[in-house]
C-alpha atoms as a PDB file:
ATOM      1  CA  UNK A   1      15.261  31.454 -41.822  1.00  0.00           C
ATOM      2  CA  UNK A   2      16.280  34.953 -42.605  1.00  0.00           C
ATOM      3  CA  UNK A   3      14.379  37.834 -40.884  1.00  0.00           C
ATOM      4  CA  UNK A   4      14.454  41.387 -42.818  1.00  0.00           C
ATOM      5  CA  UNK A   5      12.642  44.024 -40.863  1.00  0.00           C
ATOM      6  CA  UNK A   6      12.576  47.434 -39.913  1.00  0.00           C
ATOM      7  CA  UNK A   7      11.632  47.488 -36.654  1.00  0.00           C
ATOM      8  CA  UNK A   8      12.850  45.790 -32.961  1.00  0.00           C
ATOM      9  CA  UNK A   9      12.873  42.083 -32.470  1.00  0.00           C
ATOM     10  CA  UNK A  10      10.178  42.591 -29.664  1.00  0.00           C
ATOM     11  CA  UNK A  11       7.366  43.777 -32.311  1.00  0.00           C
ATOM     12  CA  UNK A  12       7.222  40.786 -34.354  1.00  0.00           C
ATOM     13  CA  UNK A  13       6.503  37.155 -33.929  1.00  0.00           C
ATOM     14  CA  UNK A  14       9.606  34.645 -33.127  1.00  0.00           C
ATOM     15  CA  UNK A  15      11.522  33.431 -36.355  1.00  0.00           C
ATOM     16  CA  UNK A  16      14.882  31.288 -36.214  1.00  0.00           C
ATOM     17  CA  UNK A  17      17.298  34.406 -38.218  1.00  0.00           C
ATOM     18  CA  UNK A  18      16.607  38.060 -37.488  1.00  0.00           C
ATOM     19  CA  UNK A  19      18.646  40.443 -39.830  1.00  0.00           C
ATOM     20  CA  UNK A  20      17.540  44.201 -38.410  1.00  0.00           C
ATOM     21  CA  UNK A  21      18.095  46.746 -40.847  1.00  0.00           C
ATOM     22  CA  UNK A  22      17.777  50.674 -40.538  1.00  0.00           C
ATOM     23  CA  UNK A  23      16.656  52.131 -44.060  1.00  0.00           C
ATOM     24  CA  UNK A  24      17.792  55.659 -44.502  1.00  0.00           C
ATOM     25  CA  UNK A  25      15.764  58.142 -46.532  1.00  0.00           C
ATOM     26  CA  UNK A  26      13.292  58.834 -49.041  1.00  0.00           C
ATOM     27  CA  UNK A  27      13.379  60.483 -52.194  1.00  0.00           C
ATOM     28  CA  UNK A  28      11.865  60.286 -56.015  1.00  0.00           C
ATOM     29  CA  UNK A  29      10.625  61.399 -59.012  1.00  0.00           C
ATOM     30  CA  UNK A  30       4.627  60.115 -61.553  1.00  0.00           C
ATOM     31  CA  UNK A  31       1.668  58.278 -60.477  1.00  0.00           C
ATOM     32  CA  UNK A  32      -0.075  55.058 -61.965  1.00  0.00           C
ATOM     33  CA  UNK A  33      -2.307  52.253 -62.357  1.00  0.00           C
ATOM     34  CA  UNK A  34      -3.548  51.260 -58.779  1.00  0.00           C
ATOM     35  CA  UNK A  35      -5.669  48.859 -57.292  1.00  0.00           C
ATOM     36  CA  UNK A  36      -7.331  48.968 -54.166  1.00  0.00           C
ATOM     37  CA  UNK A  37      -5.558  48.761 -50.216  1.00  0.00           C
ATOM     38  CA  UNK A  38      -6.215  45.186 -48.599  1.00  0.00           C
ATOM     39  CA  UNK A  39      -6.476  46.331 -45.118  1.00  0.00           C
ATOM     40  CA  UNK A  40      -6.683  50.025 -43.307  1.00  0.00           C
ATOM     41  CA  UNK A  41      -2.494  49.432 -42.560  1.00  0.00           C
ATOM     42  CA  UNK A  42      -1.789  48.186 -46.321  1.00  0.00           C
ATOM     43  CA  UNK A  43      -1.044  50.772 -48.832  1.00  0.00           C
ATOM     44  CA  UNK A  44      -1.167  48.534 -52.162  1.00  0.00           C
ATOM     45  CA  UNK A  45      -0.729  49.550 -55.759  1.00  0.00           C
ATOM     46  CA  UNK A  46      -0.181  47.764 -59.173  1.00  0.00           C
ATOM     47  CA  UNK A  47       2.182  49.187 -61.753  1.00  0.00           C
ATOM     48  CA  UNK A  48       2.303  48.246 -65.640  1.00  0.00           C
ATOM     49  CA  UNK A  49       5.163  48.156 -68.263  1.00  0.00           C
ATOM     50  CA  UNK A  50       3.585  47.731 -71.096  1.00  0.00           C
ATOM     51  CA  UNK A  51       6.543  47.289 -73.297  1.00  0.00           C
ATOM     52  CA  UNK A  52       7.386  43.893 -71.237  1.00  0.00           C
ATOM     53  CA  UNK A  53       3.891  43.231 -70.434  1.00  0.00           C
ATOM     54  CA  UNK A  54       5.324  43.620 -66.570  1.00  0.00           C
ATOM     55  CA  UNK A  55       3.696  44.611 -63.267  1.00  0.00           C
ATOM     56  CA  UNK A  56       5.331  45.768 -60.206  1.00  0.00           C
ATOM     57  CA  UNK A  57       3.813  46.318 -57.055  1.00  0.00           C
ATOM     58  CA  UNK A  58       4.326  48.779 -54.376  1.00  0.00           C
ATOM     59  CA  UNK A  59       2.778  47.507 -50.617  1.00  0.00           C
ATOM     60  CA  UNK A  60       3.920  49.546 -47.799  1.00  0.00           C
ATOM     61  CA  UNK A  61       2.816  49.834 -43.704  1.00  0.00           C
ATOM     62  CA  UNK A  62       1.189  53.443 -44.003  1.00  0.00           C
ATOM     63  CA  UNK A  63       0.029  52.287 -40.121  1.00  0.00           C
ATOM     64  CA  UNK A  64       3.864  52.856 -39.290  1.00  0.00           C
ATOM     65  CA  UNK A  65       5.410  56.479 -38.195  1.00  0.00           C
ATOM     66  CA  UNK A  66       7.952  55.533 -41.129  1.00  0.00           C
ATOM     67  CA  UNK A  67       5.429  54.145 -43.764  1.00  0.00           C
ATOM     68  CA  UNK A  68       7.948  52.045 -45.107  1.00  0.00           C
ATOM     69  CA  UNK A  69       7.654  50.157 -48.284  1.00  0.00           C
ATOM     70  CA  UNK A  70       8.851  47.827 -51.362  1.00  0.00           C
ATOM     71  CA  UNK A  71       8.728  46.856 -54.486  1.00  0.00           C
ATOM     72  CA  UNK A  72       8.388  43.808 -55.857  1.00  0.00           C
ATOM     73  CA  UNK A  73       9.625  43.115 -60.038  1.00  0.00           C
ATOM     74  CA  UNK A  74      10.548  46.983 -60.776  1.00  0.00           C
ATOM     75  CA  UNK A  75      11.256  47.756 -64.599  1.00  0.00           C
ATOM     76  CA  UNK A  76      14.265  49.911 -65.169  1.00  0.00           C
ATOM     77  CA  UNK A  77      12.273  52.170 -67.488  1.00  0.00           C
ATOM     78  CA  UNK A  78       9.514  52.753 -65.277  1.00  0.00           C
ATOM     79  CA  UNK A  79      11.640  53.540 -62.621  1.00  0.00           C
ATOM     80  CA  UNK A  80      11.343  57.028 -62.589  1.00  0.00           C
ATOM     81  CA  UNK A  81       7.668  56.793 -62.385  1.00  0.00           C
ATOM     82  CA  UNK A  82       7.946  54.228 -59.457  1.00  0.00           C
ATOM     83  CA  UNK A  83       9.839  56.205 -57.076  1.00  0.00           C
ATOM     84  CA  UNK A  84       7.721  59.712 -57.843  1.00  0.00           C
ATOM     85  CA  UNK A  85       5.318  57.451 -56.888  1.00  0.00           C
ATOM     86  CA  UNK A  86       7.059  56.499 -53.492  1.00  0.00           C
ATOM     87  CA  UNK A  87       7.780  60.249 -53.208  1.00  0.00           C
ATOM     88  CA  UNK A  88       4.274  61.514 -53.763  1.00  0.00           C
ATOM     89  CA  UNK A  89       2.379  59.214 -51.255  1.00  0.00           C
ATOM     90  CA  UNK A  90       5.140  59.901 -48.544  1.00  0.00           C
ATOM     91  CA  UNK A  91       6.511  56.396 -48.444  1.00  0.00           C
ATOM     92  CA  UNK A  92       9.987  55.367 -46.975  1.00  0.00           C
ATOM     93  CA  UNK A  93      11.282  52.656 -49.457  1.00  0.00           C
ATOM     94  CA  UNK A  94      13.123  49.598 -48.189  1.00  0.00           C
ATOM     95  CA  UNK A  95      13.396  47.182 -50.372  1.00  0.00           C
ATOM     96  CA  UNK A  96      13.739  46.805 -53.921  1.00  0.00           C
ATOM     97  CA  UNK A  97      12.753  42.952 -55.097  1.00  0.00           C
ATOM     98  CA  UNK A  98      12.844  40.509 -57.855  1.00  0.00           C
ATOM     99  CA  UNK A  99      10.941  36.853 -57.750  1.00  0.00           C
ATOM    100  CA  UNK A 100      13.507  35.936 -60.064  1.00  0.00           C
ATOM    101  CA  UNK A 101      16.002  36.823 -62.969  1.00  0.00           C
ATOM    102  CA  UNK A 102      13.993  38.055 -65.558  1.00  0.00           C
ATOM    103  CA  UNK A 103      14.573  37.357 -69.045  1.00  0.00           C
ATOM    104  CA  UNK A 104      12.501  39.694 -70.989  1.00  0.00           C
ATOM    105  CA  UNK A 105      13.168  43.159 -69.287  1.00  0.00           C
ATOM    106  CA  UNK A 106      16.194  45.350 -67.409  1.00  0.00           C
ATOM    107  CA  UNK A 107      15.206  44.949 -63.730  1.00  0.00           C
ATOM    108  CA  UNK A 108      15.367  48.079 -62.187  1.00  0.00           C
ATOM    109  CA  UNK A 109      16.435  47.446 -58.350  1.00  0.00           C
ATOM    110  CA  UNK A 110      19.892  48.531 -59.228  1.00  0.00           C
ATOM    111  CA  UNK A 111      19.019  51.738 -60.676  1.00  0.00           C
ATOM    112  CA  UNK A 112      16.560  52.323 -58.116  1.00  0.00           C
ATOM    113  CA  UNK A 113      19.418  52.176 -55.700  1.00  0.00           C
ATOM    114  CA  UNK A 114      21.667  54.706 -57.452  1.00  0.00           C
ATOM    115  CA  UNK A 115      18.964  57.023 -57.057  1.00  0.00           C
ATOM    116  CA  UNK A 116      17.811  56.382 -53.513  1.00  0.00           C
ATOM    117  CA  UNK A 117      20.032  56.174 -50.310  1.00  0.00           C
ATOM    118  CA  UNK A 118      18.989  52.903 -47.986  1.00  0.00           C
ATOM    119  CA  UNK A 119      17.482  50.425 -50.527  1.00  0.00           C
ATOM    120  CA  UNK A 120      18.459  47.241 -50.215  1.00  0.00           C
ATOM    121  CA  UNK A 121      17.670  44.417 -52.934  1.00  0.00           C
ATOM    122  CA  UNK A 122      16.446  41.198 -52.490  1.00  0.00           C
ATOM    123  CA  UNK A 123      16.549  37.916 -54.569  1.00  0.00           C
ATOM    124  CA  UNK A 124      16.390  34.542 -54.121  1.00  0.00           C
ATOM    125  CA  UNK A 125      19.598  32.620 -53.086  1.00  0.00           C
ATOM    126  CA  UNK A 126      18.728  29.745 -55.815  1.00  0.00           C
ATOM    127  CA  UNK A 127      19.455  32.384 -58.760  1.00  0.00           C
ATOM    128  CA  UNK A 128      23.182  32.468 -58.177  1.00  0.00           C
ATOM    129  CA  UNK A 129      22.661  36.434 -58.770  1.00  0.00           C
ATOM    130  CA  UNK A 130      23.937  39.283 -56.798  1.00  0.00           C
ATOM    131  CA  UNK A 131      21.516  41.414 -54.311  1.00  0.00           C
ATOM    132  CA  UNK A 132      22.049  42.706 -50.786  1.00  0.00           C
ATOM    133  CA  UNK A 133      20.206  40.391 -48.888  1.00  0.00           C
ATOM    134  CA  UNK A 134      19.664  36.652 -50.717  1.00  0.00           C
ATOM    135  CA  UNK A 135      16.729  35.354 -49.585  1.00  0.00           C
ATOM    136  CA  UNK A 136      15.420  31.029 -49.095  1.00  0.00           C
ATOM    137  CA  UNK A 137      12.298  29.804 -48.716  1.00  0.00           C
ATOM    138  CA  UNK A 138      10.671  30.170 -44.934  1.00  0.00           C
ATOM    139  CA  UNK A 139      12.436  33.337 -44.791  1.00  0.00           C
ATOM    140  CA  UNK A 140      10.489  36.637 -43.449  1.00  0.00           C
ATOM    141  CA  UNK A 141      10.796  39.733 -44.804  1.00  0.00           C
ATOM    142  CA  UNK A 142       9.203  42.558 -42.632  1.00  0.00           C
ATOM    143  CA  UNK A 143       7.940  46.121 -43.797  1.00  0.00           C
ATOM    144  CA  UNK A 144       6.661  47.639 -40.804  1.00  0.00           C
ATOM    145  CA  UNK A 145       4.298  45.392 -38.707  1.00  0.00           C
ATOM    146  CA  UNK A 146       3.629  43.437 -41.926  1.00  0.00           C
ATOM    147  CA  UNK A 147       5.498  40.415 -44.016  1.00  0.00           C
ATOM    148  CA  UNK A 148       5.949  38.589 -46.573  1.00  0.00           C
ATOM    149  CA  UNK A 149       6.880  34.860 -46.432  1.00  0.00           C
ATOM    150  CA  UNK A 150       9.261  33.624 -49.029  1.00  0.00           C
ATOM    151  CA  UNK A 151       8.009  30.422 -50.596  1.00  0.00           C
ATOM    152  CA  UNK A 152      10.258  28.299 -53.106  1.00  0.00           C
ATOM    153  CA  UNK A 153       8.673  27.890 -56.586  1.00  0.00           C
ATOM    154  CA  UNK A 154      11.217  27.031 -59.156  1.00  0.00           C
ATOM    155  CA  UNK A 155      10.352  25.755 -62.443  1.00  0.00           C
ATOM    156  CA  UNK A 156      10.137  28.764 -64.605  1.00  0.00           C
ATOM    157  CA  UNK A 157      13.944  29.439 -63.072  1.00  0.00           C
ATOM    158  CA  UNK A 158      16.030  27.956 -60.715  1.00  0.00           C
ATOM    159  CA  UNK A 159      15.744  30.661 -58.656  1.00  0.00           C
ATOM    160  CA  UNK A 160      12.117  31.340 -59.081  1.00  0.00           C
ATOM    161  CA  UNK A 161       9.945  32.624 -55.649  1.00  0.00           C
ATOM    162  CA  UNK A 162       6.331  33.688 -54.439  1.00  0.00           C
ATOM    163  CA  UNK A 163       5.685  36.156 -51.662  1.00  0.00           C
ATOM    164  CA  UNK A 164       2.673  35.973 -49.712  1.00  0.00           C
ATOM    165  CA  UNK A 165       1.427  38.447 -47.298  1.00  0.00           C
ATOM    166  CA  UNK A 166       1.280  37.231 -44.028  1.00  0.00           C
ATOM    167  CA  UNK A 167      -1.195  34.834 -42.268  1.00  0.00           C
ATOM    168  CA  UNK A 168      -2.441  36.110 -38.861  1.00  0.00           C
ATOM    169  CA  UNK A 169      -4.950  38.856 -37.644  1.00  0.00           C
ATOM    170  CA  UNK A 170      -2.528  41.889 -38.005  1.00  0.00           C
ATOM    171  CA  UNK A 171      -1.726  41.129 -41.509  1.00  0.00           C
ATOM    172  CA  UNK A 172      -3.775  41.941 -44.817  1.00  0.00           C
ATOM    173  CA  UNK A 173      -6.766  39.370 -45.312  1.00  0.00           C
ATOM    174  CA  UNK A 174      -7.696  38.164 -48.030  1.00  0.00           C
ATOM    175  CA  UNK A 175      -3.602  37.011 -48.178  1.00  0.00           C
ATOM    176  CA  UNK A 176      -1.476  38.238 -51.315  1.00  0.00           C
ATOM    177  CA  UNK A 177       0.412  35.921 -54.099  1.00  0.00           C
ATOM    178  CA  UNK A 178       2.614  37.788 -55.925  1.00  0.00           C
ATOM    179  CA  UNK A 179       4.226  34.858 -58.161  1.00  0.00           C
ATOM    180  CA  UNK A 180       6.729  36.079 -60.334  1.00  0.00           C
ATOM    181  CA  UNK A 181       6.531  33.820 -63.973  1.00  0.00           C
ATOM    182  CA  UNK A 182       5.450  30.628 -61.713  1.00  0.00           C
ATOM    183  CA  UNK A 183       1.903  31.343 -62.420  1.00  0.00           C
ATOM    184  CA  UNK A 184       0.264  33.596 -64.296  1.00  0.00           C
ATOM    185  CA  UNK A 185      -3.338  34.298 -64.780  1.00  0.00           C
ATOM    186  CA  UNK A 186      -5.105  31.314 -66.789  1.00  0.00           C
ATOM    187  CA  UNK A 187      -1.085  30.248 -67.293  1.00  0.00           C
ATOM    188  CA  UNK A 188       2.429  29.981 -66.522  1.00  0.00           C
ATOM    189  CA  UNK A 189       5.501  31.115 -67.693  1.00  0.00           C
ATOM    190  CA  UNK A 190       7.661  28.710 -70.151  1.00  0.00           C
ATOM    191  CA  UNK A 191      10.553  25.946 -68.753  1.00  0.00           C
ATOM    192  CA  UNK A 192      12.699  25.741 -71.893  1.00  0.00           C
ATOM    193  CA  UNK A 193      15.770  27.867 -70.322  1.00  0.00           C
ATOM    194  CA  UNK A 194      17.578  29.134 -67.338  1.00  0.00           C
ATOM    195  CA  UNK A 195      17.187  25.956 -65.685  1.00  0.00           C
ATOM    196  CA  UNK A 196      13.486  25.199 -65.951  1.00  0.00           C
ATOM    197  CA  UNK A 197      11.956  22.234 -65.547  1.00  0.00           C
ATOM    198  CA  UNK A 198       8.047  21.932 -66.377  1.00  0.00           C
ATOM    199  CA  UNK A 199       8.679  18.987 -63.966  1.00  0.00           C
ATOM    200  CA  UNK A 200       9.528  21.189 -60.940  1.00  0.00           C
ATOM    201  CA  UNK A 201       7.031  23.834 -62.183  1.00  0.00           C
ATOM    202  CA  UNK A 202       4.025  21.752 -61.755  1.00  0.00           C
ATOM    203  CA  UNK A 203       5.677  20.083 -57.947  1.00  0.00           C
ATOM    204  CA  UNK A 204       6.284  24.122 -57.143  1.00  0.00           C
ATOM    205  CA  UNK A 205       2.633  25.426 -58.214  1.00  0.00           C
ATOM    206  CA  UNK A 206       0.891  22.253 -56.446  1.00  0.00           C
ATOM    207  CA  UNK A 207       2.693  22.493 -53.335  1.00  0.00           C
ATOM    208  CA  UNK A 208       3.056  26.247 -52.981  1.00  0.00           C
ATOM    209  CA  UNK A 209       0.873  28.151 -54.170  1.00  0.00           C
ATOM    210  CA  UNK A 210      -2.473  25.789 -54.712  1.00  0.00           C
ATOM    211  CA  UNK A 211      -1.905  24.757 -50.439  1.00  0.00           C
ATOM    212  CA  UNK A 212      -2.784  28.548 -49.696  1.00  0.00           C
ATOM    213  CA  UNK A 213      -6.457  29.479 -49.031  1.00  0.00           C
ATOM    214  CA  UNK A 214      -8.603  29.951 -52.006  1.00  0.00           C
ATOM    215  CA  UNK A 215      -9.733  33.347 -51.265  1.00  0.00           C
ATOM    216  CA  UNK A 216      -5.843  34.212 -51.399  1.00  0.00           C
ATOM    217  CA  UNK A 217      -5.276  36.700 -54.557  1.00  0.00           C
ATOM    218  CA  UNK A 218      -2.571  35.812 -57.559  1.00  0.00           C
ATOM    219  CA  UNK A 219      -0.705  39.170 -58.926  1.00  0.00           C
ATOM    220  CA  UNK A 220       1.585  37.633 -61.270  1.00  0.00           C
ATOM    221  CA  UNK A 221       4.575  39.363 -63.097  1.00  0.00           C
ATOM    222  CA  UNK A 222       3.036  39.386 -66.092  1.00  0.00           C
ATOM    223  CA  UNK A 223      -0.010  39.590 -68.283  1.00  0.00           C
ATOM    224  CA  UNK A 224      -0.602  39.477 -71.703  1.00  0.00           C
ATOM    225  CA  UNK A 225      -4.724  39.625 -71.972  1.00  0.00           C
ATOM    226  CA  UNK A 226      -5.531  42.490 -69.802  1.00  0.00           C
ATOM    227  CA  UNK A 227      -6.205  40.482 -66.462  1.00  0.00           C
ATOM    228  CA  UNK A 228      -4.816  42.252 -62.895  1.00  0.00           C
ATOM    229  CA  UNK A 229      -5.704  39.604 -60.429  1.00  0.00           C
ATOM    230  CA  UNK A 230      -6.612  36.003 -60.203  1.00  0.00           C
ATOM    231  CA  UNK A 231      -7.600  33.720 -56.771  1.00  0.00           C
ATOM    232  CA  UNK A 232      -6.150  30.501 -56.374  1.00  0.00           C
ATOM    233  CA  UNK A 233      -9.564  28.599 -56.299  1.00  0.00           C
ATOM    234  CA  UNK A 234      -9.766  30.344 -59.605  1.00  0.00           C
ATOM    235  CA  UNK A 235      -6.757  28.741 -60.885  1.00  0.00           C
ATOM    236  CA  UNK A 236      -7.200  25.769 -59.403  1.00  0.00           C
ATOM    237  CA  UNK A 237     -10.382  25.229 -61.321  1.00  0.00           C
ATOM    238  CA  UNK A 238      -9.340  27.745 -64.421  1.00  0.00           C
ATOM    239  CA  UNK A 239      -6.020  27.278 -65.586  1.00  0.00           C
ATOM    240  CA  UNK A 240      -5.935  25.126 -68.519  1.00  0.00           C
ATOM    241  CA  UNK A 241      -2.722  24.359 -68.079  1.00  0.00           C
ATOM    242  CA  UNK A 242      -1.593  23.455 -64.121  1.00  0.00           C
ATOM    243  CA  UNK A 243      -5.517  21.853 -64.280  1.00  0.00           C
ATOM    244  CA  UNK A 244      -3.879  18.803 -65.614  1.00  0.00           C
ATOM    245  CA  UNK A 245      -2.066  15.944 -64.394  1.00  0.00           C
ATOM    246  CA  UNK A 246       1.645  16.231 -64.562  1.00  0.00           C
ATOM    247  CA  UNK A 247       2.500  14.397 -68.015  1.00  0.00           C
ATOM    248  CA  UNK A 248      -0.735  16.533 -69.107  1.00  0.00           C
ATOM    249  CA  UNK A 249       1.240  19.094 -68.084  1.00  0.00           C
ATOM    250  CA  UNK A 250       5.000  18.461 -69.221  1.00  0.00           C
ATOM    251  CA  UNK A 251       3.090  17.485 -72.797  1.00  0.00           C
ATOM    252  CA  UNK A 252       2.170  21.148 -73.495  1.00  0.00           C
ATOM    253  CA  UNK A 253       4.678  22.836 -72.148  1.00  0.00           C
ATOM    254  CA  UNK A 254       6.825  20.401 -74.544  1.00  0.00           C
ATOM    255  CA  UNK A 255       4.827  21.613 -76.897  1.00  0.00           C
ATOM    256  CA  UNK A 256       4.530  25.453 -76.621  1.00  0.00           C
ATOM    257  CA  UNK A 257       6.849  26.485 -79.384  1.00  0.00           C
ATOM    258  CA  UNK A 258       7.596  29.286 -78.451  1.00  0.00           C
ATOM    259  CA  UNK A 259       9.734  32.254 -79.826  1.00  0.00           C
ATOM    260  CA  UNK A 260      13.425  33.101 -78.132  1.00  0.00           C
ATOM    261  CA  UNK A 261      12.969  35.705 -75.997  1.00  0.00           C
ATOM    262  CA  UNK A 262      14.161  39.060 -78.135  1.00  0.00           C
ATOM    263  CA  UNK A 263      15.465  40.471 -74.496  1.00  0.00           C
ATOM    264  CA  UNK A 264      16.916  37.875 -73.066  1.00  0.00           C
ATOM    265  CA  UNK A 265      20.906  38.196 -74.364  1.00  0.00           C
ATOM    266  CA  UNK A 266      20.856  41.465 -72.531  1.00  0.00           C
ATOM    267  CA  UNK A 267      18.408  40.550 -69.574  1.00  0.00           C
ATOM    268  CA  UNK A 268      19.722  38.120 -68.078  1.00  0.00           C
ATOM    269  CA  UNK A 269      23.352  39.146 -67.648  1.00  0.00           C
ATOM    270  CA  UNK A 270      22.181  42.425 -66.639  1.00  0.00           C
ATOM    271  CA  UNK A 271      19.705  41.440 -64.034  1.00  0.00           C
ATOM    272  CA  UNK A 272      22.651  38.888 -63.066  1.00  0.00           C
ATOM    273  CA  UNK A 273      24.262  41.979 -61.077  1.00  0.00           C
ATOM    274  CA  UNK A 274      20.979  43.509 -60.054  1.00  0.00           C
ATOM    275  CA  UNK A 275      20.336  45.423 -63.329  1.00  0.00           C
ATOM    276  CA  UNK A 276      23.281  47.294 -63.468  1.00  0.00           C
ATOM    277  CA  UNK A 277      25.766  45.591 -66.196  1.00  0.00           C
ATOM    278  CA  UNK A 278      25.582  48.602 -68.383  1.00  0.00           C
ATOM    279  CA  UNK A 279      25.009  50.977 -66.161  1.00  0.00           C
ATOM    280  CA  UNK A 280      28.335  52.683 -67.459  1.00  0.00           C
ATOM    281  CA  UNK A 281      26.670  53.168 -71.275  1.00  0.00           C
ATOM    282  CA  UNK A 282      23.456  54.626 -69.476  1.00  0.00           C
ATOM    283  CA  UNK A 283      23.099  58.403 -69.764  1.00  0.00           C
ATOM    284  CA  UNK A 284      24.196  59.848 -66.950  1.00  0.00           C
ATOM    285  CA  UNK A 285      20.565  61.628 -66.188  1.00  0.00           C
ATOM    286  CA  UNK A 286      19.009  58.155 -66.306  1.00  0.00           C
ATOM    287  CA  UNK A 287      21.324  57.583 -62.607  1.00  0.00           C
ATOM    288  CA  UNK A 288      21.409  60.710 -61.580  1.00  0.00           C
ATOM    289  CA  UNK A 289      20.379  61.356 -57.251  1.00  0.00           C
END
């Protein structure tokens, strides 16, 4: 189990692999769609690409000296706006993070560390892509006195994972889903490439995410109907498609029809080296310090 944290070993509770890592500095460039904080020690926003239909979320430990911070699914052409962001409410940025190798936008974890001494980016292990720290499921990864615990949910992509905030007293209540393209709000994203298997999606979303409390809130990656946040006893009861058995299941997502995705030629090699295959044909104020 890998341990990514910010602060001494002592702090936290015991864990089988402890990576400590000292995050640098903070810097940035404009402010956004939030949502509101969880707890008094969670500072917790929701950010919107609307081009991609994306969110990425910013949580950070504003109960630490260092308020450090990440972000979870950054765009590349939001980034700008993401880290002014960081810079405006004082954060310390640590980690940059994907829950999987998007195939419909640029991720921007890559870009974000050009621009921003000490980030590190994360990924899971399963996607075969390249990050700083490659992450399995069980694994920790600390921001300040809080976590979030990697959970394996394949299905959309091999390399597919959900973080969820923390379970204990100390940690944000009700707990946090953010699940990537695993599920979405009243859906799920599609299994016909990059290794899906509507198979393994249903075994992933069952297992996963539908065995945490009800209460717990679902911020997917995506949305295409203007929802923000979904429960799983909500989804459980809601989602017309993970409602139904599993050949109920594989039968629509057989079925879907769906359109290639116009991004995904240029996506997926790109987020294959954390977003920066072209970096080179960028401008160079687009990765400028």
């Amino acid at each position: 189990m890998l341990r990514l944290s910010l602060l001494p070993f002592h702090r936290f509770p015991i864990s089988s692999h402890f990576l400590n890592l000292s995050p640098k500095s903070t810097m940035a460039v404009s402010a956004s769609f939030t949502t509101s904080s969880h707890s008094s020690k969670l500072l917790f926003r929701q950010l919107f690409e609307k081009e991609s239909s994306t969110y990425t979320y910013l949580l950070a430990d504003v109960s630490h000296p260092d308020k450090p911070a990440l972000l979870i699914d950054p765009v590349d052409k939001t980034v700008d706006r993401d880290l002014s962001l960081v810079k405006e409410l004082g954060l310390k940025l640590v980690y940059a993070m994907n829950t999987h190798v998007h195939a419909d936008h640029v991720t921007g974890t890559g870009l974000i560390k050009s621009k921003l001494d000490g980030v590190k980016s994360v990924i899971s292990r399963a996607s075969k892509s390249k990050a700083d720290h490659l992450i399995e499921a069980g694994d920790k990864i600390y921001f300040g006195d809080m976590f979030l615990e990697v959970r394996a949910t394949p299905g959309h992509t091999l390399g597919c994972v959900t973080y969820v905030t923390g379970d204990g007293p100390n940690q944000p209540q009700p707990r946090m889903a953010f699940t990537g393209d695993a599920l979405l709000i009243r859906g799920c994203g599609r299994t016909d490439f990059q290794g899906g298997s509507s198979d393994q999606l249903y075994e992933s979303v069952h297992s996963q995410i539908f065995t945490l409390p009800k209460d717990t809130l679902i911020y997917p990656a995506h949305d295409y109907k203007g929802f923000t946040v979904s429960t799983v006893g909500e989804e459980m009861l809601y989602n017309p498609r993970l409602t139904k058995n599993k050949e109920g299941f594989e039968d629509i997502m057989k079925n879907l029809k769906l359109a290639y995705p116009k991004m995904i030629d240029i996506a997926v090699p790109a987020n294959m080296v954390c977003g920066l295959q072209d970096l080179s044909e960028r401008p160079a104020e687009s990765v400028s310090t």
